[in-house]
N, C-alpha and C. Protein backbone atom coordinates (compact mmCIF):
# COMPACT_ATOMS: atom_id res chain seq x y z
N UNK A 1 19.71 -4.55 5.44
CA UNK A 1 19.72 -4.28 4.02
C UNK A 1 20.76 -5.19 3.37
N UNK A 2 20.38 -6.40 2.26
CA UNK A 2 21.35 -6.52 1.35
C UNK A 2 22.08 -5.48 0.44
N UNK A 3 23.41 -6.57 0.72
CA UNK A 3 24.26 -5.77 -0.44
C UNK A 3 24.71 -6.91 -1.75
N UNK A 4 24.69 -5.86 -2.71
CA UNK A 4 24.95 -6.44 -3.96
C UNK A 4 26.35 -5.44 -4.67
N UNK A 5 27.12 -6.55 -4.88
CA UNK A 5 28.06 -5.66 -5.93
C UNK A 5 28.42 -6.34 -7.52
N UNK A 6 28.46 -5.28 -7.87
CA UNK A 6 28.95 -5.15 -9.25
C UNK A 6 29.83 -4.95 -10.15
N UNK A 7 30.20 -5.42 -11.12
CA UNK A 7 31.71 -4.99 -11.86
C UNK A 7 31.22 -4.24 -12.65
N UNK A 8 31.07 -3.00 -13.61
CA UNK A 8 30.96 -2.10 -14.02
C UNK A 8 32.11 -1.74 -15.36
N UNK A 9 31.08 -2.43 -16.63
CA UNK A 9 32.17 -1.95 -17.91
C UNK A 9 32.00 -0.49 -18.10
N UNK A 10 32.91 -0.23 -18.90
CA UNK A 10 33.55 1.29 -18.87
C UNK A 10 32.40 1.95 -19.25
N UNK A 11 31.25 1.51 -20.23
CA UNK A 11 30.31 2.21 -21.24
C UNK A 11 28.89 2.19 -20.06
N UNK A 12 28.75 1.41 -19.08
CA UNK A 12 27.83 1.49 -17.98
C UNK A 12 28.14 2.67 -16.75
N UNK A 13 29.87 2.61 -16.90
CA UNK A 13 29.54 3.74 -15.70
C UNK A 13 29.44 4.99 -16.11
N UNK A 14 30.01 5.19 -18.03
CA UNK A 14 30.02 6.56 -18.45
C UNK A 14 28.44 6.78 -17.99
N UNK A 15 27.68 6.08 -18.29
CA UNK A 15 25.98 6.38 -18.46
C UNK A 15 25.40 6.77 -17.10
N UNK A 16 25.84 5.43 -16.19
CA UNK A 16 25.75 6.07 -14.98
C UNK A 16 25.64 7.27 -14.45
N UNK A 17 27.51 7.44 -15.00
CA UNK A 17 27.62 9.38 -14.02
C UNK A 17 26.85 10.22 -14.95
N UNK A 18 26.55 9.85 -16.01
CA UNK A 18 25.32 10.86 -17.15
C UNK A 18 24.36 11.17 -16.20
N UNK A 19 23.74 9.54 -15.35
CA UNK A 19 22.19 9.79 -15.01
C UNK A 19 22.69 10.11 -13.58
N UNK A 20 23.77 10.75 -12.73
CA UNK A 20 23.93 10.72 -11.78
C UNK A 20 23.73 12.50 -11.85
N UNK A 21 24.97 13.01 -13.32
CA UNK A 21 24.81 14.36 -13.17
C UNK A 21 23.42 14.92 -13.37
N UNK A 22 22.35 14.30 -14.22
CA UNK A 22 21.38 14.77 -14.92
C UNK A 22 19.82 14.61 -13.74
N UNK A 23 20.41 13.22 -12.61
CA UNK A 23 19.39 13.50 -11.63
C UNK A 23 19.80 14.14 -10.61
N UNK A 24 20.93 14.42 -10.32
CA UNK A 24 21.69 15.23 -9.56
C UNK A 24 21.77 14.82 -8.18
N UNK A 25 22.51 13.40 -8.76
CA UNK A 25 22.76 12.09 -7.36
C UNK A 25 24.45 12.04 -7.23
N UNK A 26 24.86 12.41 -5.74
CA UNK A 26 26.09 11.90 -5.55
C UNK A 26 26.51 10.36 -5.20
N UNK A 27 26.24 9.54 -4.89
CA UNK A 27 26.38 8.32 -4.75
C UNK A 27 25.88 7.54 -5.88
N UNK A 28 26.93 5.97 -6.11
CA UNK A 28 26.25 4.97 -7.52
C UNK A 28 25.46 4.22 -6.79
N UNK A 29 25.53 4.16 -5.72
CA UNK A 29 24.25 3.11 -5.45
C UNK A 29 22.76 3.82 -5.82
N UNK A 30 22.85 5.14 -4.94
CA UNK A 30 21.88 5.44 -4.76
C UNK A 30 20.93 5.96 -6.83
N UNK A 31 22.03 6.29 -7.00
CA UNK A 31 21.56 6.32 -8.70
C UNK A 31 20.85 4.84 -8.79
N UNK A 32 21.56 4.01 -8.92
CA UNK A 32 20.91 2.64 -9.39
C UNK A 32 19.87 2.31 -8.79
N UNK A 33 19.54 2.91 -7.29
CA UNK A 33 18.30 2.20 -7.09
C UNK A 33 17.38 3.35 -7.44
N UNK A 34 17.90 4.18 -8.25
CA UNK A 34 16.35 5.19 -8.45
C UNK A 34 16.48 4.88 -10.02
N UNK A 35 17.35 4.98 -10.64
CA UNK A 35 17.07 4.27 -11.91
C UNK A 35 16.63 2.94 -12.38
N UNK A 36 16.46 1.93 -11.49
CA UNK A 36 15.76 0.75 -11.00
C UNK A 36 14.35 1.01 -10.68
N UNK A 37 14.05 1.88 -9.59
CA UNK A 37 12.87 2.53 -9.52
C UNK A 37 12.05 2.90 -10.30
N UNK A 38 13.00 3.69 -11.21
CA UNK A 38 12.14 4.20 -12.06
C UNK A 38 11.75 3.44 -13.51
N UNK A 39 12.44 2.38 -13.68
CA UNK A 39 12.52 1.46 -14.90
C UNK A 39 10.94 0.58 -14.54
N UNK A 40 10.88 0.33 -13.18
CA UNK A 40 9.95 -0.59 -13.09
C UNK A 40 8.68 0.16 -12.43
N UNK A 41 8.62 1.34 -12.49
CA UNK A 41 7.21 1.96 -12.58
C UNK A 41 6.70 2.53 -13.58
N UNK A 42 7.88 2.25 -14.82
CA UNK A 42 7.66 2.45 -16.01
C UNK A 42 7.08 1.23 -16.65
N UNK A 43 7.38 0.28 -16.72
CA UNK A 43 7.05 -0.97 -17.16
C UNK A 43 5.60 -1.40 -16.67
N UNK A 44 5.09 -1.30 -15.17
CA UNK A 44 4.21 -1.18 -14.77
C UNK A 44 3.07 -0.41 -15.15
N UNK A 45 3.29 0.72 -15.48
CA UNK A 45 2.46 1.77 -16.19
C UNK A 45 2.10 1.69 -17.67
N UNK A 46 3.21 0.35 -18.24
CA UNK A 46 2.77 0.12 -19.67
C UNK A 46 1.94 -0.61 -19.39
N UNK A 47 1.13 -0.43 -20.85
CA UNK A 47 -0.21 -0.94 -21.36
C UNK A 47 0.61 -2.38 -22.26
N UNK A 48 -0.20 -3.23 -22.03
CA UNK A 48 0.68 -4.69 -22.72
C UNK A 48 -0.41 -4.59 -24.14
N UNK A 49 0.26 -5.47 -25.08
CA UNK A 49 -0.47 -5.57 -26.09
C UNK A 49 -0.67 -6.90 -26.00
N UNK A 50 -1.91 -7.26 -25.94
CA UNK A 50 -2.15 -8.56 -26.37
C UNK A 50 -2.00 -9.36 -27.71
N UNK A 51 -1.28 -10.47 -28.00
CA UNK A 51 -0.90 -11.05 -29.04
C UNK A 51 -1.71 -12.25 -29.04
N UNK A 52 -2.57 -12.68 -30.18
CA UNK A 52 -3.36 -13.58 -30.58
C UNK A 52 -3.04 -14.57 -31.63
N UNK A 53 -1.72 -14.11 -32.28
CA UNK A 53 -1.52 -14.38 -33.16
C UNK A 53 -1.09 -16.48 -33.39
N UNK A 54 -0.93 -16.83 -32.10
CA UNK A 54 -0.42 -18.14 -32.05
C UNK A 54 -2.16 -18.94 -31.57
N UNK A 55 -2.80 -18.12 -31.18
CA UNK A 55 -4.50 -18.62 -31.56
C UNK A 55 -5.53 -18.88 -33.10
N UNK A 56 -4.17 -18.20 -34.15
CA UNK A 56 -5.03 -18.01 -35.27
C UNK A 56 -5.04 -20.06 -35.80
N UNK A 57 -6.24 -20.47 -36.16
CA UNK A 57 -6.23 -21.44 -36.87
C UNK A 57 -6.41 -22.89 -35.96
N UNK A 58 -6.45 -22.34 -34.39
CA UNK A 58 -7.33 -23.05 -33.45
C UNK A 58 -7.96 -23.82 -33.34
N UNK A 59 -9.63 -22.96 -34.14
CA UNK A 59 -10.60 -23.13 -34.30
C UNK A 59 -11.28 -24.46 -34.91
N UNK A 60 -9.93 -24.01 -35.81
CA UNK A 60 -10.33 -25.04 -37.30
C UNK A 60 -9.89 -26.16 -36.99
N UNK A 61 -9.08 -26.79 -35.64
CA UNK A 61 -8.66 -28.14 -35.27
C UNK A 61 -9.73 -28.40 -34.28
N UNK A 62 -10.21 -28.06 -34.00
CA UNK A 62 -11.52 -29.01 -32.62
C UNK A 62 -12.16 -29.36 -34.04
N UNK A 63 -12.73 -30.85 -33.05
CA UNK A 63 -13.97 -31.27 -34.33
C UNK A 63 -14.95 -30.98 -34.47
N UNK A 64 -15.57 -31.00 -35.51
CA UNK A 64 -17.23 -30.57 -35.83
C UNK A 64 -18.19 -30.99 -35.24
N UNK A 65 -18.99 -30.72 -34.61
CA UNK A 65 -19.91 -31.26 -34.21
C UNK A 65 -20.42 -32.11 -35.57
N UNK A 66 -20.97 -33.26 -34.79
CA UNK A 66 -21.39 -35.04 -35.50
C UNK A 66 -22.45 -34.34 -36.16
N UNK A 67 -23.65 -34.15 -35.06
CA UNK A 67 -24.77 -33.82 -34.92
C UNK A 67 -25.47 -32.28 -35.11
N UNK A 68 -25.03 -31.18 -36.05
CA UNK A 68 -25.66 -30.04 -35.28
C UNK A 68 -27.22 -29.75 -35.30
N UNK A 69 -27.65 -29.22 -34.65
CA UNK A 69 -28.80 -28.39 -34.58
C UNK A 69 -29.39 -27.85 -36.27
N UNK A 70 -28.24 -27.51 -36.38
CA UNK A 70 -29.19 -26.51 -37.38
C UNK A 70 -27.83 -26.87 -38.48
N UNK A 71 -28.70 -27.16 -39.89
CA UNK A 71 -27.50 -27.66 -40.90
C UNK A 71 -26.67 -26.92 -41.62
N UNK A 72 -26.91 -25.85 -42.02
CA UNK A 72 -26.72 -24.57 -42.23
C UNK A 72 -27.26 -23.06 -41.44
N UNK A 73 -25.85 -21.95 -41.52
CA UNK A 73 -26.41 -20.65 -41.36
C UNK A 73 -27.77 -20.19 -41.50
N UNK A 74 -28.16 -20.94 -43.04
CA UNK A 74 -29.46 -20.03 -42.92
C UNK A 74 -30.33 -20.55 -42.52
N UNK A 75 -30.51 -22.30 -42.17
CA UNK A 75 -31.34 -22.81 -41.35
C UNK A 75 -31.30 -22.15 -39.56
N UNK A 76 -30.30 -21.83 -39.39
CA UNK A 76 -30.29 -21.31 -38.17
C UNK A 76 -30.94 -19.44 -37.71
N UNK A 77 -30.74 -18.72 -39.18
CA UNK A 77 -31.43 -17.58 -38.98
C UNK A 77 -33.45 -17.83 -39.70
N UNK A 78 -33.39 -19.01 -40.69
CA UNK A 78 -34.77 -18.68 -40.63
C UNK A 78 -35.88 -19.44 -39.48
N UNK A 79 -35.04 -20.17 -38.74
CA UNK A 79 -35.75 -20.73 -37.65
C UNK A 79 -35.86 -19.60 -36.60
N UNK A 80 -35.36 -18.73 -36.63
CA UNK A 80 -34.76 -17.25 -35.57
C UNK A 80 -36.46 -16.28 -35.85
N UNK A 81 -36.47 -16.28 -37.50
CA UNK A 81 -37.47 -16.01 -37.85
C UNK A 81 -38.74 -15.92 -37.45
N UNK A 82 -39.09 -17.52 -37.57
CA UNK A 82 -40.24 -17.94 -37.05
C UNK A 82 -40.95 -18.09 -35.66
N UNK A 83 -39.76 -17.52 -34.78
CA UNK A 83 -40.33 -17.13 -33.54
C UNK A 83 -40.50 -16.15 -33.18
């Protein structure tokens, strides 16, 4: 097993012994690795939001087709029509 140590400002270990009394852990290691534990099966269990927002306006930079098919919308639905 690695070991890792830490220096510990005053306002981290008050919180600590908070989550030590409140999970009802005698040891700081063993707090940290269940509050570690538990941070990242939390994160895991979130749902991400997908952000699109750096896709908006994309579209409008590829070039136009030279050539299309159909010259307009409604050339393209009344040809839809006729079949």
């Amino acid at each position: 097993m690695s070991q890792l140590n830490i220096n510990l400002t005053p306002q981290f270990e008050k919180e600590l012994l908070e989550y030590m009394k409140q999970a009802k852990i005698t040891q700081k290691s063993e707090a940290i690795r269940q509050a570690l534990h538990e941070a990242v099966e939390q994160l895991k269990s979130k749902k991400r939001e997908v952000d699109f927002s750096r896709w908006l306006g994309m579209g409008l930079k590829a070039p136009q087709n030279p050539n299309p098919r159909f010259k307009t919308h409604d050339d393209l639905w009344e040809k839809d029509k006729e079949d």
